[in-house]
Every structure is written in C-alpha cells, then in structure tokens.
PDB file of N, CA and C in Angstrom:
ATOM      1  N   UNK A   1      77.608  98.950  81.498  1.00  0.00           N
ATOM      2  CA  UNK A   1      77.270 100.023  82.421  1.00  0.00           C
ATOM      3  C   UNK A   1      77.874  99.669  83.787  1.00  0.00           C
ATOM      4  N   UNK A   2      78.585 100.534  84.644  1.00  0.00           N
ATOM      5  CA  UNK A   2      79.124 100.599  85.939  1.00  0.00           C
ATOM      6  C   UNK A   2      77.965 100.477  87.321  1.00  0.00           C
ATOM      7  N   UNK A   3      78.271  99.900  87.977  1.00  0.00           N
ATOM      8  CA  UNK A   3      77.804 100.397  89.066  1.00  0.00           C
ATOM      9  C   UNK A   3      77.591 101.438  89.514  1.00  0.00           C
ATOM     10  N   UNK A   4      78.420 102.351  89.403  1.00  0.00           N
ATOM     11  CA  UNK A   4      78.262 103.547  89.952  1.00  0.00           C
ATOM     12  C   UNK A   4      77.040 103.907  88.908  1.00  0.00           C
ATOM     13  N   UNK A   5      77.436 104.075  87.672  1.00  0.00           N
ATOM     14  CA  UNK A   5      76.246 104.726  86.488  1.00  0.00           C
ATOM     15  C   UNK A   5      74.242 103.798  87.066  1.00  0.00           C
ATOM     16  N   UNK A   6      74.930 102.428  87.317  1.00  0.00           N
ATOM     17  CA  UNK A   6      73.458 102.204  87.652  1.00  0.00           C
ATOM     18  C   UNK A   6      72.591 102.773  88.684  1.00  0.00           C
ATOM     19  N   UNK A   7      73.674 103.063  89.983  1.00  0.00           N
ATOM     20  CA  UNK A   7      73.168 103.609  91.040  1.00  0.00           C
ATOM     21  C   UNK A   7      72.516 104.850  91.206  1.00  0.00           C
ATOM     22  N   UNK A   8      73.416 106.038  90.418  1.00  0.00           N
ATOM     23  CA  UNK A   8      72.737 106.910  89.736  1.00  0.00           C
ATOM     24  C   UNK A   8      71.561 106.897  89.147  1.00  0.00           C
ATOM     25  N   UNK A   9      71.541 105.935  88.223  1.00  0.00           N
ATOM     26  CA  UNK A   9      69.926 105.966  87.264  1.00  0.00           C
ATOM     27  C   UNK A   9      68.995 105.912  88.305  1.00  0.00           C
ATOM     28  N   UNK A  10      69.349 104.599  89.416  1.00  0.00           N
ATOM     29  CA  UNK A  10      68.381 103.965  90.234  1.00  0.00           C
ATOM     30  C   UNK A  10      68.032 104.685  91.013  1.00  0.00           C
ATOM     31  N   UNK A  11      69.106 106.061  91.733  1.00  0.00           N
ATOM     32  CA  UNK A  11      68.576 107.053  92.722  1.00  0.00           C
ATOM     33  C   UNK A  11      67.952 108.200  91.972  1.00  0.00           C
ATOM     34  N   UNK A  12      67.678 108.306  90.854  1.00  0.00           N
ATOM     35  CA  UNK A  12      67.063 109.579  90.086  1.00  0.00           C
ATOM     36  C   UNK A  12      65.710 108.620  89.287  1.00  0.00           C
ATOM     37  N   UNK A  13      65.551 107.352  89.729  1.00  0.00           N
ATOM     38  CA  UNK A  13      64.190 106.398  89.119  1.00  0.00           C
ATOM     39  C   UNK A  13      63.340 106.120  90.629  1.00  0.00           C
ATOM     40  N   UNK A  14      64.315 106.663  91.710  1.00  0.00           N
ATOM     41  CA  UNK A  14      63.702 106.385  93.297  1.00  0.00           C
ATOM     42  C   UNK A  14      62.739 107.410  93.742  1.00  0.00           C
ATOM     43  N   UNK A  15      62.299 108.530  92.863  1.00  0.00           N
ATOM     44  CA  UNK A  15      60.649 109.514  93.479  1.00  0.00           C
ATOM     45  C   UNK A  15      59.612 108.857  92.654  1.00  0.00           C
ATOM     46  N   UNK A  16      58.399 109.062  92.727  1.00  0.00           N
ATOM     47  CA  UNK A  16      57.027 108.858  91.687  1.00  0.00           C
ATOM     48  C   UNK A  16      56.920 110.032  90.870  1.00  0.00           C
ATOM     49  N   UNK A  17      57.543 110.911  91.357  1.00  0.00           N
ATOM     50  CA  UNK A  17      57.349 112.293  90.674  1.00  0.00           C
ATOM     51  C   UNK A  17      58.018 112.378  88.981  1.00  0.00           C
ATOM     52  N   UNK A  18      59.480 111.827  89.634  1.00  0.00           N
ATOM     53  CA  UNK A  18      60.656 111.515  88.541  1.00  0.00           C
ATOM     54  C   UNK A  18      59.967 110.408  87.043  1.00  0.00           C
ATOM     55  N   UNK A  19      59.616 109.266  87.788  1.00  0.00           N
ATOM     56  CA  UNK A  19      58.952 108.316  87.215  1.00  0.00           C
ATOM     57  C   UNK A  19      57.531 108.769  86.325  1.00  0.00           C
ATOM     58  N   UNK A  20      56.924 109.762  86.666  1.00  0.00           N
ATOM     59  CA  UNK A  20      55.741 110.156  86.411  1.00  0.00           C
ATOM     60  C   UNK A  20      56.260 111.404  85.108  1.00  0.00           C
ATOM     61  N   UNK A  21      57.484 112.204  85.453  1.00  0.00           N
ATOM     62  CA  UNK A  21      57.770 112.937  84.369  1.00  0.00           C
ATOM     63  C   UNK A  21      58.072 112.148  83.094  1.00  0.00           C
ATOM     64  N   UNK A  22      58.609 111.106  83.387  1.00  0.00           N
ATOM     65  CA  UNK A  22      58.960 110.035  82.259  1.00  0.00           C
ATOM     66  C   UNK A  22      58.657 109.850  81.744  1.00  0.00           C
ATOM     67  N   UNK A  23      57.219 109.511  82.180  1.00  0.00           N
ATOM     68  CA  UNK A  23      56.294 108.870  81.273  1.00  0.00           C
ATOM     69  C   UNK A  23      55.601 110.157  80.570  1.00  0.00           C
ATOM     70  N   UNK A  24      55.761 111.224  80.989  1.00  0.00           N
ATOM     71  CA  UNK A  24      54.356 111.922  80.788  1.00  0.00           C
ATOM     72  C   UNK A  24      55.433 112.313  79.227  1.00  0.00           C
ATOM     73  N   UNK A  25      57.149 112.721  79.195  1.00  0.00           N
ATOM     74  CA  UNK A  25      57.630 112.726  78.215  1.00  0.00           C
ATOM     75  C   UNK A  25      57.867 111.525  77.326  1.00  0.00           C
ATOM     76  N   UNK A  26      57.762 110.772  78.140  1.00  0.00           N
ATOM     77  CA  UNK A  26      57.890 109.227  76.686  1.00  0.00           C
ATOM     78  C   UNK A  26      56.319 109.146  76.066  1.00  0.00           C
ATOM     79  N   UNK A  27      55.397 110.332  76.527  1.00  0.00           N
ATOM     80  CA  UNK A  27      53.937 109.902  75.585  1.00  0.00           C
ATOM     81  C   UNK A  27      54.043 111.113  74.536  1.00  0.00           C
ATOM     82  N   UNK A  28      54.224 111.827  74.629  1.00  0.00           N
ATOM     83  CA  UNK A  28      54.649 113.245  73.798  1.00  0.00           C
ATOM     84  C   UNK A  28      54.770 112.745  72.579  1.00  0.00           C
ATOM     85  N   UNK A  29      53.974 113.386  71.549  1.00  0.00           N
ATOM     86  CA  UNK A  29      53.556 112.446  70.180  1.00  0.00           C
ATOM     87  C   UNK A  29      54.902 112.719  69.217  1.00  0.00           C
ATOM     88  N   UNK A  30      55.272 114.233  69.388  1.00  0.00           N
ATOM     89  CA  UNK A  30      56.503 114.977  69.151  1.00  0.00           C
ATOM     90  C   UNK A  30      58.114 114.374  69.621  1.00  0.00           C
ATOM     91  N   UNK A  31      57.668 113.894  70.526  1.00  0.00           N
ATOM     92  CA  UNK A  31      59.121 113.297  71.323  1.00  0.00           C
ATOM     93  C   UNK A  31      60.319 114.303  72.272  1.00  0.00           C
ATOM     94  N   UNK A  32      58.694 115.640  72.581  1.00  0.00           N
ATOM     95  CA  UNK A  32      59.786 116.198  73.821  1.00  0.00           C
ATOM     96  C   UNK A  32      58.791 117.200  74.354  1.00  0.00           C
ATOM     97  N   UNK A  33      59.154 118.117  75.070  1.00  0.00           N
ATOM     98  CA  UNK A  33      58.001 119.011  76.145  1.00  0.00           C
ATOM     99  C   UNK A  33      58.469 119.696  76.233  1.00  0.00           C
ATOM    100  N   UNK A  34      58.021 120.914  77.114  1.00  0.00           N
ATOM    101  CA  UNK A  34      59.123 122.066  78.136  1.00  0.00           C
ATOM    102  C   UNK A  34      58.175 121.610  79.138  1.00  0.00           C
ATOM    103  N   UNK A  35      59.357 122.281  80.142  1.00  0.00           N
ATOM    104  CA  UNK A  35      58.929 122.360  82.025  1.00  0.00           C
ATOM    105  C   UNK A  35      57.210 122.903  81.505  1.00  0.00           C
ATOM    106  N   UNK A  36      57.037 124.078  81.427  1.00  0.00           N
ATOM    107  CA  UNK A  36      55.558 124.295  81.530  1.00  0.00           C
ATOM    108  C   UNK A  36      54.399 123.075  81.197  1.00  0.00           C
ATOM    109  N   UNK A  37      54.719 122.236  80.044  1.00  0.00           N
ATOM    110  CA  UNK A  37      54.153 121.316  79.845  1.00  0.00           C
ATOM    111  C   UNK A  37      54.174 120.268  80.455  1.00  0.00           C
ATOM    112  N   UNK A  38      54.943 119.770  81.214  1.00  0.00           N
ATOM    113  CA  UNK A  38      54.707 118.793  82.471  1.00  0.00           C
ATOM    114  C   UNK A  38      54.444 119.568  83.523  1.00  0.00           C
ATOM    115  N   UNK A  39      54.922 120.314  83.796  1.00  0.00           N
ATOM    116  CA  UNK A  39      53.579 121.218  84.717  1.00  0.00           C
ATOM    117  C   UNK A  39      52.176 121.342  84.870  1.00  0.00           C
ATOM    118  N   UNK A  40      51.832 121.064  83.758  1.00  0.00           N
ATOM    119  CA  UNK A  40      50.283 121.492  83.301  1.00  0.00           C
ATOM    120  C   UNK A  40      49.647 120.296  83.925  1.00  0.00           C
ATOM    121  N   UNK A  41      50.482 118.913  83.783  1.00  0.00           N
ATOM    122  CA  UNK A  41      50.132 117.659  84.165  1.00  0.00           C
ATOM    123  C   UNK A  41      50.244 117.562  85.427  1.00  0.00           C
ATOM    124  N   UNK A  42      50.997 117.990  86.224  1.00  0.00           N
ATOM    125  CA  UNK A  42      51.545 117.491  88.234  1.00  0.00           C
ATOM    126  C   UNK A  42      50.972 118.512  89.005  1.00  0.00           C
ATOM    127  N   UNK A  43      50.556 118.244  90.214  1.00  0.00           N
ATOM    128  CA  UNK A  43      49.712 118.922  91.063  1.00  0.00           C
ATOM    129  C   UNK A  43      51.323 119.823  91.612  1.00  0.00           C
ATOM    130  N   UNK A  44      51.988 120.121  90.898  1.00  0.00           N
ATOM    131  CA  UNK A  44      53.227 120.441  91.911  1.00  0.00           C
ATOM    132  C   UNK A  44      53.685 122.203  91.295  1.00  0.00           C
ATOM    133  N   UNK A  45      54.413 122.721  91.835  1.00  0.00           N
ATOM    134  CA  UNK A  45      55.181 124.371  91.175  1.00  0.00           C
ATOM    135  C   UNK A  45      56.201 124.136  90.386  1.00  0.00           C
ATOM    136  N   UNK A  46      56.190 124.984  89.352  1.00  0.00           N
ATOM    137  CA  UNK A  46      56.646 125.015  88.423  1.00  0.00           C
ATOM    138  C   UNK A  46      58.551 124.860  88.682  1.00  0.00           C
ATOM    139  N   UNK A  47      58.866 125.442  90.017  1.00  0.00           N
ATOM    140  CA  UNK A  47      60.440 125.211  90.972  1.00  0.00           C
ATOM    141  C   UNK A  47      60.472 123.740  91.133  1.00  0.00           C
ATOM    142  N   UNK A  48      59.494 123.157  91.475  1.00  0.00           N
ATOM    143  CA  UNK A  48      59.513 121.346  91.958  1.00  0.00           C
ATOM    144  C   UNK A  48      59.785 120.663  90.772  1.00  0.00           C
ATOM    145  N   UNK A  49      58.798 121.218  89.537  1.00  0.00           N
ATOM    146  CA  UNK A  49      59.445 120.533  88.602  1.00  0.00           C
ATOM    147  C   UNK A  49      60.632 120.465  87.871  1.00  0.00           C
ATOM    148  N   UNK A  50      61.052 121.512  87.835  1.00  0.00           N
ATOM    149  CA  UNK A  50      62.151 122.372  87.772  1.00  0.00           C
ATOM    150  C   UNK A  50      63.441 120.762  88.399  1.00  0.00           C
ATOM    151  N   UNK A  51      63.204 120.867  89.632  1.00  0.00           N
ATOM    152  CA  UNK A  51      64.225 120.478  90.377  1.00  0.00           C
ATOM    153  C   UNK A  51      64.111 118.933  90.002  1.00  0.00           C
ATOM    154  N   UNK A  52      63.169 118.738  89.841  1.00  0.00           N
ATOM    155  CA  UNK A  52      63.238 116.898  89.243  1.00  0.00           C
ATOM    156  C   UNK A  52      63.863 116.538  88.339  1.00  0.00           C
ATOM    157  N   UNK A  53      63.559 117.777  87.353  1.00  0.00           N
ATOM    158  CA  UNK A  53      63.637 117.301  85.891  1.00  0.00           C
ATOM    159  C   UNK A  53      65.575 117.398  85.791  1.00  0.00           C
ATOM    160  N   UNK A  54      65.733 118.674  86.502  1.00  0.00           N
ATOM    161  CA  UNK A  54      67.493 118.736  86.650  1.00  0.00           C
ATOM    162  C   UNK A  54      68.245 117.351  87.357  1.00  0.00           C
ATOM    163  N   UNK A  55      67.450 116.761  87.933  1.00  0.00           N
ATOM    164  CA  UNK A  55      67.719 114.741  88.632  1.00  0.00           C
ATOM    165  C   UNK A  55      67.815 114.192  87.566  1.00  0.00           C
ATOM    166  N   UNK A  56      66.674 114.016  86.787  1.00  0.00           N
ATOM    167  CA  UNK A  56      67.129 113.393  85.528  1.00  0.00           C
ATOM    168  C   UNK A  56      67.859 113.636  84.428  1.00  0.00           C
ATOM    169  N   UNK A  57      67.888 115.213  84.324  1.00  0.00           N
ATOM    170  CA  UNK A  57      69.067 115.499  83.330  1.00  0.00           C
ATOM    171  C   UNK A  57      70.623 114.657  84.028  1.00  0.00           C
ATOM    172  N   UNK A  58      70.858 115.103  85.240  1.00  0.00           N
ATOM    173  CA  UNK A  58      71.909 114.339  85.783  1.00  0.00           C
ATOM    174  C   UNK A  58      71.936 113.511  85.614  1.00  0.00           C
ATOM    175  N   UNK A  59      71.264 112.430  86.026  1.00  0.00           N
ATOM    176  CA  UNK A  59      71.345 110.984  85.750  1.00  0.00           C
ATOM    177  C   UNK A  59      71.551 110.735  84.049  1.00  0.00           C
ATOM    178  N   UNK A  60      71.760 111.416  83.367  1.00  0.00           N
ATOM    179  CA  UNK A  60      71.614 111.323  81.813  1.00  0.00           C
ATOM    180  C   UNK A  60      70.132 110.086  81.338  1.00  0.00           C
ATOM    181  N   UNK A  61      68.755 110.210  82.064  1.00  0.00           N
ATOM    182  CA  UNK A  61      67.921 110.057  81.231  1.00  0.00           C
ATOM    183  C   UNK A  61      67.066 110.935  80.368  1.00  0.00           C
ATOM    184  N   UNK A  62      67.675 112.251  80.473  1.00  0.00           N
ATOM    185  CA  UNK A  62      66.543 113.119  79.750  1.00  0.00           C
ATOM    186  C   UNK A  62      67.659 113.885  79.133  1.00  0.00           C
ATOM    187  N   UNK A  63      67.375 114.574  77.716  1.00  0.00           N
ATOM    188  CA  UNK A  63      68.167 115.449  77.576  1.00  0.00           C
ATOM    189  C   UNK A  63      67.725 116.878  77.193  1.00  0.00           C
ATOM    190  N   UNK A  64      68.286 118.049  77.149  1.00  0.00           N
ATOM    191  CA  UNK A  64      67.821 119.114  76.875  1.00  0.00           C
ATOM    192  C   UNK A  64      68.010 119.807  75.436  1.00  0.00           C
ATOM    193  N   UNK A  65      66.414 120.151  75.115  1.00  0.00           N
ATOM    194  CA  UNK A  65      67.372 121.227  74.013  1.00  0.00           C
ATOM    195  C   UNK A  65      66.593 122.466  73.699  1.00  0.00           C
ATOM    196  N   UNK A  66      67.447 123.181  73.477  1.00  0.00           N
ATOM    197  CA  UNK A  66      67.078 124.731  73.263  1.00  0.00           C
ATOM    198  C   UNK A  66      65.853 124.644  72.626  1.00  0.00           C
ATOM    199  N   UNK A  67      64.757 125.674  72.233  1.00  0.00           N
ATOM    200  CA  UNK A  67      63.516 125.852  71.562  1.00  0.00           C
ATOM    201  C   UNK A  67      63.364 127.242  71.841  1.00  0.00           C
ATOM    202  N   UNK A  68      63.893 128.014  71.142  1.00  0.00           N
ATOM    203  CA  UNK A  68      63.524 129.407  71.161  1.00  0.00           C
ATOM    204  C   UNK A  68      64.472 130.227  72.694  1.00  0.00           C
ATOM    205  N   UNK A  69      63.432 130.449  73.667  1.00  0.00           N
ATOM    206  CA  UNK A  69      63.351 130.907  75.133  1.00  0.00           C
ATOM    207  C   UNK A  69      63.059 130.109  75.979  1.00  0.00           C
ATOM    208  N   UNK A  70      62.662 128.587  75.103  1.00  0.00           N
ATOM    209  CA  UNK A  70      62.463 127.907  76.385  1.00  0.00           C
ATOM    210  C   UNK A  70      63.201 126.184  75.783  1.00  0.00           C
ATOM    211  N   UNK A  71      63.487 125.678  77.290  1.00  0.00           N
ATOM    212  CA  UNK A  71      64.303 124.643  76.967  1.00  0.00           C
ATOM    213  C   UNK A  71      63.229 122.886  76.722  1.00  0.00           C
ATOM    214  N   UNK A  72      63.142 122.410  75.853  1.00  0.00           N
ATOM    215  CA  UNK A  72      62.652 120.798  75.884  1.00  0.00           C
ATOM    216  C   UNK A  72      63.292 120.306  76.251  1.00  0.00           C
ATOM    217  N   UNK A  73      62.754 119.082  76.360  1.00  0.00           N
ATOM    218  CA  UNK A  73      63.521 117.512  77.373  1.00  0.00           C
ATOM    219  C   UNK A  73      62.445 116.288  76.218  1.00  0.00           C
ATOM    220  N   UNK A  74      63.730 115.383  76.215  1.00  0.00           N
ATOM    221  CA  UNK A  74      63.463 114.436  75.556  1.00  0.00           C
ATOM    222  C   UNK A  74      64.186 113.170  76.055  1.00  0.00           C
ATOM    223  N   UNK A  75      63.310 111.621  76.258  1.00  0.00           N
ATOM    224  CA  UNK A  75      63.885 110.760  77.206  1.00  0.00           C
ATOM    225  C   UNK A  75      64.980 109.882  76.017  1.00  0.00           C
ATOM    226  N   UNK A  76      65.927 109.785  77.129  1.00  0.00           N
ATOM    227  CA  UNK A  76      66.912 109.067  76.575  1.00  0.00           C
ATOM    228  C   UNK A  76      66.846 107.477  76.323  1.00  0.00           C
ATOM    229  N   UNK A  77      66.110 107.146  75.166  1.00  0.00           N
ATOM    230  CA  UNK A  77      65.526 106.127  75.335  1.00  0.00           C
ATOM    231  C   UNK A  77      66.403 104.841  75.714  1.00  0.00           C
ATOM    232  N   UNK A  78      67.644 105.018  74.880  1.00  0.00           N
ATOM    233  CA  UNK A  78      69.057 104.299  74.716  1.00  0.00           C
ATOM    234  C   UNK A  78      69.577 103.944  75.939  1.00  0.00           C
ATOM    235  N   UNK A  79      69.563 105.204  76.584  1.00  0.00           N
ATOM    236  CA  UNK A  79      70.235 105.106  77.952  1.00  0.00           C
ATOM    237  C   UNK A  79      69.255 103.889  79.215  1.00  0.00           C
ATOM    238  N   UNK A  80      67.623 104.309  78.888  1.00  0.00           N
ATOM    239  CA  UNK A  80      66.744 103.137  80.026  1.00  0.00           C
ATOM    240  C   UNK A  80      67.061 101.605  79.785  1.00  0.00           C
ATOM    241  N   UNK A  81      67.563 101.806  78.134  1.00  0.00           N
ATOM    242  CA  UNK A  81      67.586 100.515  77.895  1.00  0.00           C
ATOM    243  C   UNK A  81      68.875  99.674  77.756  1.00  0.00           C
ATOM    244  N   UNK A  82      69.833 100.554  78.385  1.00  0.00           N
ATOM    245  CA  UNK A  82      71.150 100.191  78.798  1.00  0.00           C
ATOM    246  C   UNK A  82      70.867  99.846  80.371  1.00  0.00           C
ATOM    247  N   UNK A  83      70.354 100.454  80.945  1.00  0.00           N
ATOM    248  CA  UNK A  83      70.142 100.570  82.192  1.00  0.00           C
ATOM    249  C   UNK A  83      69.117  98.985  82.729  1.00  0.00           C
ATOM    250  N   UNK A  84      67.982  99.041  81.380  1.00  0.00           N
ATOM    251  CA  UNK A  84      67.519  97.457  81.883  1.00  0.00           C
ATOM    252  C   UNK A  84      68.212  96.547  81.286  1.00  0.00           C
ATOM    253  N   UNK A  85      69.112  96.117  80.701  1.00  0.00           N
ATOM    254  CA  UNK A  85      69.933  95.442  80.086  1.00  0.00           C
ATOM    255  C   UNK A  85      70.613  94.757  81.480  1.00  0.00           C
ATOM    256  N   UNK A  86      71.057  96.298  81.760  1.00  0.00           N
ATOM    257  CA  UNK A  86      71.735  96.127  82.831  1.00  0.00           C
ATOM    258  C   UNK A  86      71.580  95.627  83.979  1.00  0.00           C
ATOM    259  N   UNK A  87      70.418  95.865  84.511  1.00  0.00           N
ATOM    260  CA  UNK A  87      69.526  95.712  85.671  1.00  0.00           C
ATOM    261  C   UNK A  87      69.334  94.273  85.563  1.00  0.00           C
ATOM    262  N   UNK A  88      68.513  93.808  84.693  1.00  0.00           N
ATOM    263  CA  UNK A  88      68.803  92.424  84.194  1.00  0.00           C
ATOM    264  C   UNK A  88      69.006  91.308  84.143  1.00  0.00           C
ATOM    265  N   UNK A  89      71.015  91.619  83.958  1.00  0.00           N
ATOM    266  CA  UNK A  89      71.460  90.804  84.035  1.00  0.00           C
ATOM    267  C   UNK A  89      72.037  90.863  85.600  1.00  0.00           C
ATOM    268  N   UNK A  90      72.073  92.159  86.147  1.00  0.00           N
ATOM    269  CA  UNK A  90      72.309  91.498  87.790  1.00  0.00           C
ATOM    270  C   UNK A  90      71.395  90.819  88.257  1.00  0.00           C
ATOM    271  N   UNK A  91      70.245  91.015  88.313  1.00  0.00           N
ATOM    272  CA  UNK A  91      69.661  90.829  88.898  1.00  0.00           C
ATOM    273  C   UNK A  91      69.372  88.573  88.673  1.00  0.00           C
ATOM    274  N   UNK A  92      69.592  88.534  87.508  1.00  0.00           N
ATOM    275  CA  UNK A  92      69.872  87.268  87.039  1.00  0.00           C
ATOM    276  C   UNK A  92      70.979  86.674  88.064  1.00  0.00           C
ATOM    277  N   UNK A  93      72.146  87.050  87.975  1.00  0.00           N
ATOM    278  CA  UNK A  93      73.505  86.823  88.669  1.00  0.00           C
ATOM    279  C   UNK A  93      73.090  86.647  89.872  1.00  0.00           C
ATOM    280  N   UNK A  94      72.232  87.850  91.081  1.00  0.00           N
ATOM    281  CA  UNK A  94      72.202  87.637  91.964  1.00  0.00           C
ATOM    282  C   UNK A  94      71.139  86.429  92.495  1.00  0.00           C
ATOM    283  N   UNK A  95      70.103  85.954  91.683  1.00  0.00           N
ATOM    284  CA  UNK A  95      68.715  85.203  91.311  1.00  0.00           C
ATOM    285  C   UNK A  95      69.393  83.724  92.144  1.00  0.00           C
ATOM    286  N   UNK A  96      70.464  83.183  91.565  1.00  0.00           N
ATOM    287  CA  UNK A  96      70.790  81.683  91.833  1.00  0.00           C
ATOM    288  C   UNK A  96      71.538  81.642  93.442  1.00  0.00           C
ATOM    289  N   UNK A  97      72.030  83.077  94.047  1.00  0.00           N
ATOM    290  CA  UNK A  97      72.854  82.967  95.305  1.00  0.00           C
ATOM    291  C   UNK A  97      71.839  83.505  96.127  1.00  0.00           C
ATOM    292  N   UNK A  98      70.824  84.032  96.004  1.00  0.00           N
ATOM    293  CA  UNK A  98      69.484  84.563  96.696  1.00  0.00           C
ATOM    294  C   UNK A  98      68.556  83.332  96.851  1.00  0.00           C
ATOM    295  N   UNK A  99      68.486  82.298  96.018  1.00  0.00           N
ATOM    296  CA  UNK A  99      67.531  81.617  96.492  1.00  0.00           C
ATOM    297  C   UNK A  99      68.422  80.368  96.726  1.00  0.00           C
ATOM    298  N   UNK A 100      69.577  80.274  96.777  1.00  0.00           N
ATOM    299  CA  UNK A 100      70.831  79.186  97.821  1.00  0.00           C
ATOM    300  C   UNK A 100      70.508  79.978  99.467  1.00  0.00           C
ATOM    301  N   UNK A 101      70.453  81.173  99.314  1.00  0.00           N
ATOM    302  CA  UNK A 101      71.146  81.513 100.940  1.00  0.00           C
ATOM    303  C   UNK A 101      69.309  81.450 101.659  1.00  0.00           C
ATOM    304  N   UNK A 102      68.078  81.808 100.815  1.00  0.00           N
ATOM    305  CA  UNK A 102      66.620  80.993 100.849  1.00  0.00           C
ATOM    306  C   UNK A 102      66.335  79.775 101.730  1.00  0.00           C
ATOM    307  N   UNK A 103      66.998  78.869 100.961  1.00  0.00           N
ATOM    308  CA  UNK A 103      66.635  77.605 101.240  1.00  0.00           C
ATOM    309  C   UNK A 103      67.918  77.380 102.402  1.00  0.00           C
ATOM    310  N   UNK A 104      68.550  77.934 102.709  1.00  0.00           N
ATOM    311  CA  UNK A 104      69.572  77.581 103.936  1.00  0.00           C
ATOM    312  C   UNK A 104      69.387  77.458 105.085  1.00  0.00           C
ATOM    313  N   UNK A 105      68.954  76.661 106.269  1.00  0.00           N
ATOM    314  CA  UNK A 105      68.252  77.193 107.396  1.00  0.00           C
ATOM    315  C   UNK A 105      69.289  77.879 108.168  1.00  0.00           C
ATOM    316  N   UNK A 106      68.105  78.786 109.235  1.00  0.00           N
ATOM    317  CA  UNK A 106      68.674  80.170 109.978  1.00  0.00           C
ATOM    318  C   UNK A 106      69.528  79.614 111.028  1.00  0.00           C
TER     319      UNK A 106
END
C-alpha cells in the first residue's frame, strides 16, 4: 500500500462519525445496511450520513451495492486489513528512530 492510499484511509478514519458507521456496518449479521439503517443508529440527518458514508466509499473502505431502490454498503474488510498491515509496519520502522531522537538531549 502507498502512502498516498494510506493517507487517504487515515483522513476518511479521522471523524468518530466515520469510525462509528464502521462499526455499526461491520456488526450487521447480514454483512451490509442502507443509509436509512445507520441512520436509525446516529443522532445525525439522513444528508450527514449521506456525506460520510460517500468519505468512505472514496477511501475504498465501504462498498456499494444496488438492493432494489435503495443502495447497501458493506465494509471492505480486505482493504482495513491492508491498511493495518500497513500501518504496522511503519509504524515499526519509525519505533527504533523515535525513541534514538527520545533519548537525545535537547
């Protein structure tokens, strides 16, 4: 995964709102929802959710699919777990030069 692709994930994983749709679709016994149905769950309008959920379609963690007249979303499970893979191992990489420049005095 790119940088750029992580930064993306990471700025569409940066509301509580975003984070909170996530979950509310990764509990879905079925393995997907429509907007009305995470609606039912968030103190928010049915436009707000609207506009989140189109963040995460972008970011490619959710995907869409037709159901009649109305559209489901289902989390891309593959993709979070490319993404912590990813996350990871930077964060490993950066782990040993973060706690050198730590112990360095000012």
């Amino acid at each position: 995964m790119q940088d750029d692709d992580i930064a993306t994930i990471m700025r569409a994983l940066g509301h509580p709102v975003r984070l909170h749709i996530l979950r509310i679709l990764a509990k879905q016994q079925r393995g997907e929802c429509c907007c009305a149905d995470v609606t039912e769950e968030l103190p928010l309008a049915q436009s707000t959710v609207s506009q989140h959920i189109k963040v995460l379609l972008d970011a490619g963690l959710i995907e869409r699919k037709p159901r009649g007249t109305r559209n489901c979303y289902i989390v891309q499970h593959e993709r979070l777990a490319a993404l912590g893979s990813a996350f990871s191992g930077m964060v490993a990489k950066l782990g040993p030069a973060a706690a050198k420049l730590e112990s360095e005095p000012a």
